[in-house]
PDB file of N, CA and C in Angstrom:
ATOM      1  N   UNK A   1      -7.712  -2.933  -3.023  1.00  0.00           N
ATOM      2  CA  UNK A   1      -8.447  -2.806  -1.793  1.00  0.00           C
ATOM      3  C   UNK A   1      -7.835  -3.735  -0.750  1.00  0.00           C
ATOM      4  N   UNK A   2      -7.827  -3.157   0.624  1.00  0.00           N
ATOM      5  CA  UNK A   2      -7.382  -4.074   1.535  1.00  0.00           C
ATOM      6  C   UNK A   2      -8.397  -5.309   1.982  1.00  0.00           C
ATOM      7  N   UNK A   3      -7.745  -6.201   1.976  1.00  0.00           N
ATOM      8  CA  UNK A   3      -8.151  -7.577   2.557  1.00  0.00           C
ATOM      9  C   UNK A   3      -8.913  -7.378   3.919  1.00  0.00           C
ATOM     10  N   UNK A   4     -10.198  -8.202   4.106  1.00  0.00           N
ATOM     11  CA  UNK A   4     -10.588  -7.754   5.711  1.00  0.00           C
ATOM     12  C   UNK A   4      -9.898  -8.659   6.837  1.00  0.00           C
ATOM     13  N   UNK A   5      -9.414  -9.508   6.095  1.00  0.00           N
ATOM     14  CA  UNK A   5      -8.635 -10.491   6.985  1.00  0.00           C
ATOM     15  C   UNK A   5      -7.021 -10.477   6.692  1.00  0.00           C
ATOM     16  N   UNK A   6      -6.666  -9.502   6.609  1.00  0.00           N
ATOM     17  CA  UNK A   6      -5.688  -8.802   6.628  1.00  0.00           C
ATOM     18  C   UNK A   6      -5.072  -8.172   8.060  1.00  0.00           C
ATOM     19  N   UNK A   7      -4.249  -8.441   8.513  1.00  0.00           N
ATOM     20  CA  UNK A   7      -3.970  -7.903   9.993  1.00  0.00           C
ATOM     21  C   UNK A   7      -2.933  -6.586   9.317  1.00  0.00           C
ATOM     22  N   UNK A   8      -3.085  -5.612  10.266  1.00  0.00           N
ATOM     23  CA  UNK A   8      -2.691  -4.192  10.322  1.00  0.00           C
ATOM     24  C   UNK A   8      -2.799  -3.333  11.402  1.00  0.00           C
ATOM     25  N   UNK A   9      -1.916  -2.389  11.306  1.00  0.00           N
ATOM     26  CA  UNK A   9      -1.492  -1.916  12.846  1.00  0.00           C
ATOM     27  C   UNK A   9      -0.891  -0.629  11.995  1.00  0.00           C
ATOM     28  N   UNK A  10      -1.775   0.660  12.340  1.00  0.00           N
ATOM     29  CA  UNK A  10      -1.037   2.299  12.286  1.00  0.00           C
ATOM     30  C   UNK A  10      -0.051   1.988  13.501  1.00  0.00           C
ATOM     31  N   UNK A  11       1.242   2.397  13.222  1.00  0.00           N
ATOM     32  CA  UNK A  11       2.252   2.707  14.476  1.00  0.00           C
ATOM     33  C   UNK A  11       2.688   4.670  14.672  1.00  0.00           C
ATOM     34  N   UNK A  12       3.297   5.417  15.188  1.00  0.00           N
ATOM     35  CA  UNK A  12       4.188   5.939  15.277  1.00  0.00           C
ATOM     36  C   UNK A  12       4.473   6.384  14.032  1.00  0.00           C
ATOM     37  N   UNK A  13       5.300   5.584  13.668  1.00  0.00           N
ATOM     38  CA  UNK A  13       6.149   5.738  12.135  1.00  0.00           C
ATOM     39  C   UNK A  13       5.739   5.018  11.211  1.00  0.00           C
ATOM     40  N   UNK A  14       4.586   4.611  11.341  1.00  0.00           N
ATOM     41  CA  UNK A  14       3.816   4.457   9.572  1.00  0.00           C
ATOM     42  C   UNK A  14       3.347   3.031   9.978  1.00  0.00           C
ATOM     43  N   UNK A  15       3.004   1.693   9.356  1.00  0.00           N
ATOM     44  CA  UNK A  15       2.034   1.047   9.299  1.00  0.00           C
ATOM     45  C   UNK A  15       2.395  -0.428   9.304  1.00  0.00           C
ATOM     46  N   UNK A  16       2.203  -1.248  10.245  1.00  0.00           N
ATOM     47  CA  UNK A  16       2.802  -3.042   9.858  1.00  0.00           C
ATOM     48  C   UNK A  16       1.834  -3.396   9.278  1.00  0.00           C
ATOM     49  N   UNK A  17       2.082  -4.266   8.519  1.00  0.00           N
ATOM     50  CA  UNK A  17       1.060  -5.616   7.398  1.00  0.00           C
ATOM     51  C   UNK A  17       0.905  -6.748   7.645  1.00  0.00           C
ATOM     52  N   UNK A  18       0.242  -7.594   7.742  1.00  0.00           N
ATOM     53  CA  UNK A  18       0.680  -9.077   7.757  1.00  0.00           C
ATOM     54  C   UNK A  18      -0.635  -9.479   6.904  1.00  0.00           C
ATOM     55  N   UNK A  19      -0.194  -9.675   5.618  1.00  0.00           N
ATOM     56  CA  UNK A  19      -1.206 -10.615   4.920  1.00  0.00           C
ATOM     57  C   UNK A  19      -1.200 -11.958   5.150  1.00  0.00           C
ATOM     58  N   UNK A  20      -2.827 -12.522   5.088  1.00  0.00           N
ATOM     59  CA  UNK A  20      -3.219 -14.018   4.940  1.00  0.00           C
ATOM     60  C   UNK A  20      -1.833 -14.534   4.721  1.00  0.00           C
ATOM     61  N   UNK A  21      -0.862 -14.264   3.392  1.00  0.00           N
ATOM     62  CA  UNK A  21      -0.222 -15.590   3.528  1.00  0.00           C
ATOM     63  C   UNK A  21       1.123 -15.430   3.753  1.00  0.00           C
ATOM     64  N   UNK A  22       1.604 -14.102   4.161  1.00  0.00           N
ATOM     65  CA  UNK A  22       2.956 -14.205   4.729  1.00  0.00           C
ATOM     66  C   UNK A  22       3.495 -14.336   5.724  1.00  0.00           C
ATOM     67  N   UNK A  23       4.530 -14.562   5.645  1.00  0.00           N
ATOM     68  CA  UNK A  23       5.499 -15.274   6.949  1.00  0.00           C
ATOM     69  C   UNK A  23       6.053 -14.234   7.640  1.00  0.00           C
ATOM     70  N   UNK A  24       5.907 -12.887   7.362  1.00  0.00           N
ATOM     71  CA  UNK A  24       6.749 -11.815   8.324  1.00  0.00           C
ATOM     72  C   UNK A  24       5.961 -10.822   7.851  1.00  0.00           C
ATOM     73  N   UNK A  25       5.615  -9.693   8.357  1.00  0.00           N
ATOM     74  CA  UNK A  25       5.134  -8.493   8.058  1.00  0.00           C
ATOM     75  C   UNK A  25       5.451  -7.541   7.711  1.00  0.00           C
ATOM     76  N   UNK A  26       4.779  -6.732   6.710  1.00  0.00           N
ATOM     77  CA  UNK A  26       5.619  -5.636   5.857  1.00  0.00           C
ATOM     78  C   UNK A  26       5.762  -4.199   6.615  1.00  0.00           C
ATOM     79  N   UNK A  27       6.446  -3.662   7.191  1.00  0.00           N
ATOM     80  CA  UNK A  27       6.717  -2.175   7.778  1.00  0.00           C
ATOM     81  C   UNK A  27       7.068  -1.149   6.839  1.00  0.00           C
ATOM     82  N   UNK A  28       5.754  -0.692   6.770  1.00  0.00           N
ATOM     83  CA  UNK A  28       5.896   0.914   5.608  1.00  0.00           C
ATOM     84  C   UNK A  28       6.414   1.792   6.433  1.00  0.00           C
ATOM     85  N   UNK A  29       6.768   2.837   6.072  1.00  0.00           N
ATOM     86  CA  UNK A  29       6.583   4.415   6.240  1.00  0.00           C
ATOM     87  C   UNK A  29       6.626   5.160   5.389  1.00  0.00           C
ATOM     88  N   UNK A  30       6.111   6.530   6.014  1.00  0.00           N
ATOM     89  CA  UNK A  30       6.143   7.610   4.882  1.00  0.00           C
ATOM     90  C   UNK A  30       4.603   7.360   3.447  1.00  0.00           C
ATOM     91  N   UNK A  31       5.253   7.313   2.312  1.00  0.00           N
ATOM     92  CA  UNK A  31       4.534   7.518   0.987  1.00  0.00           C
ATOM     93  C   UNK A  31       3.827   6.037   1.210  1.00  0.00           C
ATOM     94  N   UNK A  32       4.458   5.462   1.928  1.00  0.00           N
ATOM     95  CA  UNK A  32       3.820   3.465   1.388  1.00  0.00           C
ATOM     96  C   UNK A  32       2.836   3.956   2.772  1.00  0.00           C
ATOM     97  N   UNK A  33       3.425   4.363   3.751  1.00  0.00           N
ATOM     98  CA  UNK A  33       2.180   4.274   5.027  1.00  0.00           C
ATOM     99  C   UNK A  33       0.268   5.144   4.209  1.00  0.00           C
ATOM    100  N   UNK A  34       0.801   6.015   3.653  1.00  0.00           N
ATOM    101  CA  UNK A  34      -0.312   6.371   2.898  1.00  0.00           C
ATOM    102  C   UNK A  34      -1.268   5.422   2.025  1.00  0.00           C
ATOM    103  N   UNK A  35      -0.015   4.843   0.821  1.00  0.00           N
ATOM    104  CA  UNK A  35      -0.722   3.696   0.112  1.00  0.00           C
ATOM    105  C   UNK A  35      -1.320   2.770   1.020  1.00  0.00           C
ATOM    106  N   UNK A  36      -1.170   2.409   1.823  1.00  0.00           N
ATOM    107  CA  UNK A  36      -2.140   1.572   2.652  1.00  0.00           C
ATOM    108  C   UNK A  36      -3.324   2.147   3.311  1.00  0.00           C
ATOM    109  N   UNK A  37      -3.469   3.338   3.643  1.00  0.00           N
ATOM    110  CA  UNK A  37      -4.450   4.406   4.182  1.00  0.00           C
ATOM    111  C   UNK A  37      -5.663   4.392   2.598  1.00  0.00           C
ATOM    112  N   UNK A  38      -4.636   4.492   1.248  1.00  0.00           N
ATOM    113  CA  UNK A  38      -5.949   4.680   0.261  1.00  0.00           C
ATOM    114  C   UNK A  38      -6.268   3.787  -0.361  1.00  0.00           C
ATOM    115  N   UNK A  39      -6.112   2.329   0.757  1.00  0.00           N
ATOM    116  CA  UNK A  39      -6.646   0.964  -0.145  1.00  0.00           C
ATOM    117  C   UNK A  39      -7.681   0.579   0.921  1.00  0.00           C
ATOM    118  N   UNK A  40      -8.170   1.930   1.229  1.00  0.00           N
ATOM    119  CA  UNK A  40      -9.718   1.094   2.179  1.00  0.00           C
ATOM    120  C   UNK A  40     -10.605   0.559   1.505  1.00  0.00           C
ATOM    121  N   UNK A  41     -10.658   1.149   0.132  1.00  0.00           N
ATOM    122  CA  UNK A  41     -11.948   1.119  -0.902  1.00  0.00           C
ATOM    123  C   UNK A  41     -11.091   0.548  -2.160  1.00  0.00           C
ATOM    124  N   UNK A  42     -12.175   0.011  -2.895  1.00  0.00           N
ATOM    125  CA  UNK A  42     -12.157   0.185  -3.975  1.00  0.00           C
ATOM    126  C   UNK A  42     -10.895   0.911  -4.847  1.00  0.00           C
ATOM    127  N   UNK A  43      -9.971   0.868  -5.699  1.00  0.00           N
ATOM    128  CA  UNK A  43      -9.383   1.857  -6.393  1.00  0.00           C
ATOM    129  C   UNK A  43      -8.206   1.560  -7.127  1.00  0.00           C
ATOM    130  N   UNK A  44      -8.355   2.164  -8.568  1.00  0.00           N
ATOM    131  CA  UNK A  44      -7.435   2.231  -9.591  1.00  0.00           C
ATOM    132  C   UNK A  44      -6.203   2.074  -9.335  1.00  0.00           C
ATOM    133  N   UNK A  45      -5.265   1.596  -9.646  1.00  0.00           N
ATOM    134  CA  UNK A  45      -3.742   1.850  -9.946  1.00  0.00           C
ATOM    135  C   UNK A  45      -2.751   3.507 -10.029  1.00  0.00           C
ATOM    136  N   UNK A  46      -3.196   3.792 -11.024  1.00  0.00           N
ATOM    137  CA  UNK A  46      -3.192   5.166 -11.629  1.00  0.00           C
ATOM    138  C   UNK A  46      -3.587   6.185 -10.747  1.00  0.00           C
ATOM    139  N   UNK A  47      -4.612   5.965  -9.701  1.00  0.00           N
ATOM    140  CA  UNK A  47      -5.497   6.727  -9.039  1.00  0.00           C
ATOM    141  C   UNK A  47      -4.588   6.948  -8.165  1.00  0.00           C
ATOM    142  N   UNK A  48      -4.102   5.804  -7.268  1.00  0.00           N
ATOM    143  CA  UNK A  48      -3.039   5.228  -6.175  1.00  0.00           C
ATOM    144  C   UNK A  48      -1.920   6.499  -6.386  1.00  0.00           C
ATOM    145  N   UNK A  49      -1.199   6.160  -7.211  1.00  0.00           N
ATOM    146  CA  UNK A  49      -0.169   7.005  -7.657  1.00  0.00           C
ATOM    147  C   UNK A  49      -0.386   8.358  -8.140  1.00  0.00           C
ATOM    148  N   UNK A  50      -1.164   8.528  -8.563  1.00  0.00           N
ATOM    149  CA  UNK A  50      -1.380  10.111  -8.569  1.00  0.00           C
ATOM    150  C   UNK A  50      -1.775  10.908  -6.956  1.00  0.00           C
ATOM    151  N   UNK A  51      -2.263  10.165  -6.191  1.00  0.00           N
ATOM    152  CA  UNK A  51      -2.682  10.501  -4.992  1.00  0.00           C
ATOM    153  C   UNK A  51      -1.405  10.776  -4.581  1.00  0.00           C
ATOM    154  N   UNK A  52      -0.692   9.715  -4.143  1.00  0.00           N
ATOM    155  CA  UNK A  52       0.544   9.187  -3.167  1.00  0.00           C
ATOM    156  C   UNK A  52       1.148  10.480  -4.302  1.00  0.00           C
ATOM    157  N   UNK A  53       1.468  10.421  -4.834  1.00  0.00           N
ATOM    158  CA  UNK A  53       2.238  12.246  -6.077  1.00  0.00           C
ATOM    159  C   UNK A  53       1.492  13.151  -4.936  1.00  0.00           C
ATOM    160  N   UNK A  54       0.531  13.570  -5.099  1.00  0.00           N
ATOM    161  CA  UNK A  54      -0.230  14.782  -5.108  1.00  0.00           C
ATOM    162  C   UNK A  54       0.510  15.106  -3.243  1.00  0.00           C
ATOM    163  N   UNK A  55      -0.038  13.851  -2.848  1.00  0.00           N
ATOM    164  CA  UNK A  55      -0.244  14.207  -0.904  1.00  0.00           C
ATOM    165  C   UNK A  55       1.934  14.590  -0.784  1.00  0.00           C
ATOM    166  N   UNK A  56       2.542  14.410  -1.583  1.00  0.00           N
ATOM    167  CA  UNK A  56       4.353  14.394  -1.374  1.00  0.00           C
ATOM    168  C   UNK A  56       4.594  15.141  -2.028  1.00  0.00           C
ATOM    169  N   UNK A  57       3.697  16.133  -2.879  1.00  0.00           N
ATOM    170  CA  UNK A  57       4.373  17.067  -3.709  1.00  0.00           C
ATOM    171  C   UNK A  57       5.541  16.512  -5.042  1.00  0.00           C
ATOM    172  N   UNK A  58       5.145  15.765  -5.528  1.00  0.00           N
ATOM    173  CA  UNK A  58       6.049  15.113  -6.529  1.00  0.00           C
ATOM    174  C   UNK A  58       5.152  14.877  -7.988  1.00  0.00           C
ATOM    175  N   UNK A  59       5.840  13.666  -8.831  1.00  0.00           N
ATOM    176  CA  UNK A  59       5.442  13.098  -9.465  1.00  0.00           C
ATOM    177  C   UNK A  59       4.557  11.947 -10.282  1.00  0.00           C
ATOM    178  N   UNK A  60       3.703  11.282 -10.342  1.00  0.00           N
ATOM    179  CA  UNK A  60       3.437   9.816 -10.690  1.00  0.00           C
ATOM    180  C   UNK A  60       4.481   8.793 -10.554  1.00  0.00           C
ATOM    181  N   UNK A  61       5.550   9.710 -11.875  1.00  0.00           N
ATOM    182  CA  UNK A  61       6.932   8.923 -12.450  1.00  0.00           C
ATOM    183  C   UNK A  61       7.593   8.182 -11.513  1.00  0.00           C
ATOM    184  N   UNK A  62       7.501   9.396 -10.878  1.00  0.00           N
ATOM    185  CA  UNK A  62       8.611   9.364  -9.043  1.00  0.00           C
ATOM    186  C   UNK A  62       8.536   8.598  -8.439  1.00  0.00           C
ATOM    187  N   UNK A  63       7.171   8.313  -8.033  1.00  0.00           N
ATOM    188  CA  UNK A  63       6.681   7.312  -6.980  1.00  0.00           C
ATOM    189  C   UNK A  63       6.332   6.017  -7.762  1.00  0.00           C
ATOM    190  N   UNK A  64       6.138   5.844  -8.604  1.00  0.00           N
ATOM    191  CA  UNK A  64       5.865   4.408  -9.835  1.00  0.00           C
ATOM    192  C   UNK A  64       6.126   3.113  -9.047  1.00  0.00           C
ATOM    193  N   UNK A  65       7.451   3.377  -9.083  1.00  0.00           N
ATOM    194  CA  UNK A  65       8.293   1.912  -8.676  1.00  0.00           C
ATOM    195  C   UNK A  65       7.982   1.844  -7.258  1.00  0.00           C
ATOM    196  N   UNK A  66       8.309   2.507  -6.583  1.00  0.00           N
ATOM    197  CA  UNK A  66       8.161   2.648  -5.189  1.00  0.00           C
ATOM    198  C   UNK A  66       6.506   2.150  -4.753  1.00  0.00           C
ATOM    199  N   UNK A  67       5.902   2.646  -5.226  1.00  0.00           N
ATOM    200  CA  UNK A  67       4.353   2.208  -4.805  1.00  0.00           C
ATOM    201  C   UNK A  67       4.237   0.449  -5.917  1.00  0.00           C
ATOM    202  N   UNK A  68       4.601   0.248  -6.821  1.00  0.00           N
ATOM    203  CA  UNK A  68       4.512  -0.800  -7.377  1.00  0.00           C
ATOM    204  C   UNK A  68       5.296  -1.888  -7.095  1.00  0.00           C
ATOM    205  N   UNK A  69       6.285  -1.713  -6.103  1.00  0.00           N
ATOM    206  CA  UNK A  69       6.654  -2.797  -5.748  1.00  0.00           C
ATOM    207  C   UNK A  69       6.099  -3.124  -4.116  1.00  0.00           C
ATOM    208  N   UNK A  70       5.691  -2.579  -3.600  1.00  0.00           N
ATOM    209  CA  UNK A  70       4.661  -2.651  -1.927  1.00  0.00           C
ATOM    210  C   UNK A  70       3.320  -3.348  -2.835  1.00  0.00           C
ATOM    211  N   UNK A  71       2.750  -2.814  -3.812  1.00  0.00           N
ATOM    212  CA  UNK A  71       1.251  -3.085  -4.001  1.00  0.00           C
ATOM    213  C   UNK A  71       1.951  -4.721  -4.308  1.00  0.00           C
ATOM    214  N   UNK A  72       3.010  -4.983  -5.145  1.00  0.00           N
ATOM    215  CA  UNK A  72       3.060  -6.705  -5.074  1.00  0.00           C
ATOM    216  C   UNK A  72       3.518  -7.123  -4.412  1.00  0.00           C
ATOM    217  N   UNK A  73       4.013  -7.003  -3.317  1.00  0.00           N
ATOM    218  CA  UNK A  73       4.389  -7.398  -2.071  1.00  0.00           C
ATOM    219  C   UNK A  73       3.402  -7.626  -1.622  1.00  0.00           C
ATOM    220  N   UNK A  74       2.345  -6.675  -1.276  1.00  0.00           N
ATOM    221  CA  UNK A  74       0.703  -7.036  -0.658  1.00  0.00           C
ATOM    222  C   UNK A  74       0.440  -7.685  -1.131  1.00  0.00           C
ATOM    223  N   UNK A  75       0.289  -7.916  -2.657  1.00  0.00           N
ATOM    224  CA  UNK A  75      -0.807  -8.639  -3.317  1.00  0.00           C
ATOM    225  C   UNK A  75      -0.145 -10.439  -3.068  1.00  0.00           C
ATOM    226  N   UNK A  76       1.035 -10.472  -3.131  1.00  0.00           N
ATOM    227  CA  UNK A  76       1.732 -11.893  -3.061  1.00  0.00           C
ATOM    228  C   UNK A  76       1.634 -12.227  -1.447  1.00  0.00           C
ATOM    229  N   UNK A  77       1.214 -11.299  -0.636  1.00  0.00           N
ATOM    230  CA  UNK A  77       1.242 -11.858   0.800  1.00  0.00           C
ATOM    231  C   UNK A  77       0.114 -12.097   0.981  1.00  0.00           C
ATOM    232  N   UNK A  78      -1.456 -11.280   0.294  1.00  0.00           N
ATOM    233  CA  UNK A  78      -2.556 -11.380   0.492  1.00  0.00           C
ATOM    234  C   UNK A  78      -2.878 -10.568   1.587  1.00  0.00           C
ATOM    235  N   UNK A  79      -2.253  -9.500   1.462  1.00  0.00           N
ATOM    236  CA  UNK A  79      -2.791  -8.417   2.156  1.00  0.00           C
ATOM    237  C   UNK A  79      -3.823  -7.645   1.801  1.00  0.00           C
ATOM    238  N   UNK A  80      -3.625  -7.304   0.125  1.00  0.00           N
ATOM    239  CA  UNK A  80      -4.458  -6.865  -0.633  1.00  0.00           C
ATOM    240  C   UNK A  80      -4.863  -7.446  -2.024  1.00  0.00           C
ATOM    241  N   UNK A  81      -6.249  -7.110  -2.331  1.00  0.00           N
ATOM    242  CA  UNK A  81      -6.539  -7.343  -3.608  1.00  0.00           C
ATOM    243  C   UNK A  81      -6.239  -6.253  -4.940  1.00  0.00           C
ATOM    244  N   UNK A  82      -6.060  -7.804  -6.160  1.00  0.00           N
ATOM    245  CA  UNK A  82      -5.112  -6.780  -7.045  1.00  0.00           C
ATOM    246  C   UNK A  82      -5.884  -5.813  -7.793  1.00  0.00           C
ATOM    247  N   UNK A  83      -5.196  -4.539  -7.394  1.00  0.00           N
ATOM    248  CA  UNK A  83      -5.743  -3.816  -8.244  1.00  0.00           C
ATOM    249  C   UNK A  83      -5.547  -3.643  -9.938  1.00  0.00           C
ATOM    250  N   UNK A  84      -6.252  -2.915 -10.827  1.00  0.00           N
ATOM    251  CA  UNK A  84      -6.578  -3.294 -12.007  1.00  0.00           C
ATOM    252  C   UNK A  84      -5.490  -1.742 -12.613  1.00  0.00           C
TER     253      UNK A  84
END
């Protein structure tokens, strides 16, 4: 789930970050601009990635790494809380 004290900004081309504790802000696009769209609430890991699959027409497999290395990027900047 996203942090409420989390700064964020929809752009144009997908989404800036700046968690509580980082020093520069993360610029998604595309599949990651989504993952940040489905961490309003509450929600699974597994869930994350099957979504971010479903909305790109792909895989879980596919997107794995790709969404798992943004979710610890958030989570180490304190953008977001870790999901389970």
């Amino acid at each position: 789930m996203r942090r409420s004290d989390a700064l964020w900004r929809r752009t144009n081309s997908g989404v800036v970050v700046l968690g509580v504790s980082a020093t520069r802000p993360t610029i998604v696009t595309g599949p990651a601009a989504d993952l940040w769209e489905l961490l309003e609430a509450p929600v699974r890991i597994d869930d994350v990635i099957d979504q971010i699959a479903r909305l790109h027409g792909t895989t879980g497999g596919r997107v794995r790494a790709d969404v798992t290395a943004v979710l610890e990027t958030w989570t180490r900047d304190r953008a977001i809380e870790p999901l389970q």
